[in-house]
Each structure stands twice: as C-alpha cells, then as structure tokens.
N, C-alpha and C. Protein backbone atom coordinates (compact mmCIF):
# COMPACT_ATOMS: atom_id res chain seq x y z
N UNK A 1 177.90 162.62 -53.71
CA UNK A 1 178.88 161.70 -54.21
C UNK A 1 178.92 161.80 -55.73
N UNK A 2 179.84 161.79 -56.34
CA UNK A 2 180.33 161.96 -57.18
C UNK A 2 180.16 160.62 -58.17
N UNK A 3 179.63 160.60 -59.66
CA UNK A 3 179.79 159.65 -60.30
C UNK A 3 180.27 159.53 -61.46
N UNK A 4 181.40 157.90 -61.57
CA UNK A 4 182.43 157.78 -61.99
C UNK A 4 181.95 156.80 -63.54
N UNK A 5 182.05 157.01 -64.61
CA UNK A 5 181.82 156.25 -65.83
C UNK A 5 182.25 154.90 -65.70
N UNK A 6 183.64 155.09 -65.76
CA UNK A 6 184.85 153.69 -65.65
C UNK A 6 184.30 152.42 -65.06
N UNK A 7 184.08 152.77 -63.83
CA UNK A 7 183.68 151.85 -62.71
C UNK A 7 185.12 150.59 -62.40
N UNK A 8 186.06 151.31 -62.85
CA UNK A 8 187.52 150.31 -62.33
C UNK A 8 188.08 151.67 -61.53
N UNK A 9 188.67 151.11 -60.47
CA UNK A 9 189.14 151.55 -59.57
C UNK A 9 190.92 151.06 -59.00
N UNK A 10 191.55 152.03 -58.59
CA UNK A 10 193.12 152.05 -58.58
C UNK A 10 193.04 151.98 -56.79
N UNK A 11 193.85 151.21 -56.49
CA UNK A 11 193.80 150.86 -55.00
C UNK A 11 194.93 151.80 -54.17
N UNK A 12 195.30 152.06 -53.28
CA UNK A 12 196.24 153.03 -52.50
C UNK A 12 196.39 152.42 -51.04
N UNK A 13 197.55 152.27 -50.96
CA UNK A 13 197.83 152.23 -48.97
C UNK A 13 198.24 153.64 -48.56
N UNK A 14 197.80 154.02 -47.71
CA UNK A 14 197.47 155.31 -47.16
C UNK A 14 198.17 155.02 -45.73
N UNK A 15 198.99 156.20 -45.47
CA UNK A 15 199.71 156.27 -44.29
C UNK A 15 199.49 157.54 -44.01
N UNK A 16 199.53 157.30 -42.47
CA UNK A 16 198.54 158.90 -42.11
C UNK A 16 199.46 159.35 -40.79
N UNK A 17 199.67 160.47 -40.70
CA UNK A 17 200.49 161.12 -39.41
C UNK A 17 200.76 160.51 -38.27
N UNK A 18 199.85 159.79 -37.95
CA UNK A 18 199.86 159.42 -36.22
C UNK A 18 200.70 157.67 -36.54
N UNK A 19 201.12 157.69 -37.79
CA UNK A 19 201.83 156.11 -38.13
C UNK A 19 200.78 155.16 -38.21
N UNK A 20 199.32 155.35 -38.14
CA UNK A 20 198.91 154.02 -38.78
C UNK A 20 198.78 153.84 -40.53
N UNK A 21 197.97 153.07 -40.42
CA UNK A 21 197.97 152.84 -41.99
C UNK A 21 196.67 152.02 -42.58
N UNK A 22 196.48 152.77 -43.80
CA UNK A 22 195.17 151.80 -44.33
C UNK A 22 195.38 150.90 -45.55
N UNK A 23 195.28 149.75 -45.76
CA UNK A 23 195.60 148.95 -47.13
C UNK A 23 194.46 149.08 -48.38
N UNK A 24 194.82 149.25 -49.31
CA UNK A 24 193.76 148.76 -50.82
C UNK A 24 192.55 150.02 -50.47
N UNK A 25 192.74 151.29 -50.42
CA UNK A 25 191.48 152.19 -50.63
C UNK A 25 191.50 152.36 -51.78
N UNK A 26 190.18 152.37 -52.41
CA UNK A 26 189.60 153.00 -53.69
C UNK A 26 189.44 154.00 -54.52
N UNK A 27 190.18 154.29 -55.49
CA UNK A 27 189.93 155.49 -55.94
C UNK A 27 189.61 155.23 -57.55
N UNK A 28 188.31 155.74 -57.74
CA UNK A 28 188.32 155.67 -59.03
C UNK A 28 189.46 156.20 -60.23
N UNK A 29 189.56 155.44 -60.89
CA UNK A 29 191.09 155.51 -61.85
C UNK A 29 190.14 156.58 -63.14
N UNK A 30 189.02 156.98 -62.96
CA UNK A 30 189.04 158.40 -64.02
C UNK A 30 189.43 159.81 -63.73
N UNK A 31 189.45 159.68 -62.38
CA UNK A 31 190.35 160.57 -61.02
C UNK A 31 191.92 160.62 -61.60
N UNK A 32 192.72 159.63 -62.16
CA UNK A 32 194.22 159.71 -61.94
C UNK A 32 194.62 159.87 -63.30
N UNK A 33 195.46 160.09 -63.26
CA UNK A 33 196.30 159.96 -64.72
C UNK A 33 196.71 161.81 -64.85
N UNK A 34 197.05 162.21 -66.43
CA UNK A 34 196.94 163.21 -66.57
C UNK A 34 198.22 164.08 -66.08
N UNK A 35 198.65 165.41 -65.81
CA UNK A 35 199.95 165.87 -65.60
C UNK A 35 199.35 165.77 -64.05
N UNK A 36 198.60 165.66 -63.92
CA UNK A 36 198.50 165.60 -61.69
C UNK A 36 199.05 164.26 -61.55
N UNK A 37 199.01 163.16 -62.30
CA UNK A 37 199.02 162.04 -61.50
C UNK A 37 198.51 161.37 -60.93
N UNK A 38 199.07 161.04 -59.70
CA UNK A 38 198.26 160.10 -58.65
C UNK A 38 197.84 161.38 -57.51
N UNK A 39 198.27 162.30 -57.98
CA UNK A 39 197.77 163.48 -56.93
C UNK A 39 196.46 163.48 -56.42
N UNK A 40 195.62 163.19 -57.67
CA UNK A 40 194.20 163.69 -56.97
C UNK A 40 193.30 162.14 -56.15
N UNK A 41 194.13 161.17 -56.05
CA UNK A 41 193.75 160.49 -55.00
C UNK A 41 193.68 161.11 -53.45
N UNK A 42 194.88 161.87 -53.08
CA UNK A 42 194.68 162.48 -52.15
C UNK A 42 193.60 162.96 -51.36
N UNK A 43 193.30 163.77 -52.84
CA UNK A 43 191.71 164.67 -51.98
C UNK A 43 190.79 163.84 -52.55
N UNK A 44 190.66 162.45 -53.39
CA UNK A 44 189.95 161.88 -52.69
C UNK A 44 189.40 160.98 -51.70
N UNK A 45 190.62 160.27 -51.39
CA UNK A 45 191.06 159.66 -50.43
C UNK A 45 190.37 160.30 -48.95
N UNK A 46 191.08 161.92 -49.03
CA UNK A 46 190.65 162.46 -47.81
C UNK A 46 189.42 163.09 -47.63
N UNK A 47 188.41 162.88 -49.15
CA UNK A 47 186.78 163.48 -49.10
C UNK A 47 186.39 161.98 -48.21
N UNK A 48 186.77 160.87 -48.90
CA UNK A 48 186.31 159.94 -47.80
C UNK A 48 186.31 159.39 -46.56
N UNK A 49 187.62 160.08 -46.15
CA UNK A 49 187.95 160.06 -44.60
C UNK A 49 187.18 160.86 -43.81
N UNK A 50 186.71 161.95 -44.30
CA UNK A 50 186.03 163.29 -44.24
C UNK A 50 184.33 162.72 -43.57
N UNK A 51 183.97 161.94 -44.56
CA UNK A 51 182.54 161.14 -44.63
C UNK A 51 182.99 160.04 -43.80
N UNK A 52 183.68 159.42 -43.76
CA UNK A 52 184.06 158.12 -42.13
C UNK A 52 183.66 158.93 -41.26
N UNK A 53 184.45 159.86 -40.91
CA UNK A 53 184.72 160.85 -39.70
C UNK A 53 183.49 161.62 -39.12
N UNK A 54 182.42 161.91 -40.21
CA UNK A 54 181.30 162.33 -40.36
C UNK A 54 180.37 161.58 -39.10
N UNK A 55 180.49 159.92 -39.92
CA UNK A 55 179.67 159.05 -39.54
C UNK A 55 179.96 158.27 -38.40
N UNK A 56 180.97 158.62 -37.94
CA UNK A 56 181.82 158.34 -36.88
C UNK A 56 181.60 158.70 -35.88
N UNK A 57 181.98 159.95 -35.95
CA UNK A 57 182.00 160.97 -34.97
C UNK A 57 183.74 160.98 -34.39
N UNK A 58 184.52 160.83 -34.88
CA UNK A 58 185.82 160.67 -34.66
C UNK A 58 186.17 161.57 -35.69
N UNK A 59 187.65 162.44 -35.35
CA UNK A 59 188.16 163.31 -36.15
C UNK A 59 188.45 162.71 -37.36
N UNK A 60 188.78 162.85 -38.72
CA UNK A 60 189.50 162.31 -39.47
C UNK A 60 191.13 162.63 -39.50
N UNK A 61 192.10 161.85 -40.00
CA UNK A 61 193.50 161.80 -39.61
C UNK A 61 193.97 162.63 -40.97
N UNK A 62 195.18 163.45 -41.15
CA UNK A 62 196.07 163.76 -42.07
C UNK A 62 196.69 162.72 -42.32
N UNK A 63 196.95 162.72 -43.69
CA UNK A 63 197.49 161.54 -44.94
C UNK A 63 199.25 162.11 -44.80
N UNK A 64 199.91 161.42 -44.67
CA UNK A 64 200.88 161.46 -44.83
C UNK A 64 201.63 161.21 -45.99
N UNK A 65 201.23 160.27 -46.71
CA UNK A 65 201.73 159.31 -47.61
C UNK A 65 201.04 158.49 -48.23
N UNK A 66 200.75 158.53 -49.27
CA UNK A 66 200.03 157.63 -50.08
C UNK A 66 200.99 156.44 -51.40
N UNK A 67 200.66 155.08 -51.56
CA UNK A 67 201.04 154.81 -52.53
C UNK A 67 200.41 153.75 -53.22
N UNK A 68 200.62 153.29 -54.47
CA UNK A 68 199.56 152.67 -55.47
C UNK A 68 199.81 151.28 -54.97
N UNK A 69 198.71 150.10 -54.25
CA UNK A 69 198.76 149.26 -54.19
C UNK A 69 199.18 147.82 -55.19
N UNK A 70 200.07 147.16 -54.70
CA UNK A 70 200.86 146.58 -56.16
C UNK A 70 200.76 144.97 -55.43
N UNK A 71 199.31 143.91 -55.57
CA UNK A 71 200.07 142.88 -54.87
C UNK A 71 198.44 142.57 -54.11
C-alpha cells in the first residue's frame, strides 16, 4: 500500500458494468489533479477493488463510470 502525505481524500461514486453502484470511495487527492485529472482515481479505485476481491474471494467488477462526489 501505497503512502499518501496529504492525508485528505476526494470521494467518487463509482458505477460499474453490471449497473450497480458504490457511493463516497476514497481516493487520496495527491493522486488527482495535474493534466490526468481525475483519471488516476480509476486505477485507484480499481487497485482497491482488486484487494476486496482478493479478500473476498469474489471477482472484482469493471468501472464503468466514475464521478466526484458532491453532497
């Protein structure tokens, strides 16, 4: 795991192929900004689905759609 200076974090609802959806995931905000954007929430978004899925034992899902939680 990866460690983040900031320690503030940018929230995301995540919509994933099969139509469900996840509210307020975490992504550290030293991750975003920059000419990528909000891009690299993605992969991290999906390193942590990756580690659910791990611990799970359930596949992890493709992201369909991501956007910045406002609310």
């Amino acid at each position: 795991m990866s460690r983040h200076t900031e320690g503030k974090y940018v929230l995301f609802d995540v919509t994933y192929t099969d139509g469900t959806r996840r509210s307020n995931r975490k992504v550290p905000s030293d991750l975003l900004g920059g000419l990528d954007g909000d891009e690299p929430a993605r992969a991290e978004i999906t390193a942590q689905d990756q580690r659910i899925a791990a611990a799970s034992g359930r596949p992890a899902l493709t992201i369909l759609s991501l956007t910045r939680s406002f609310g």
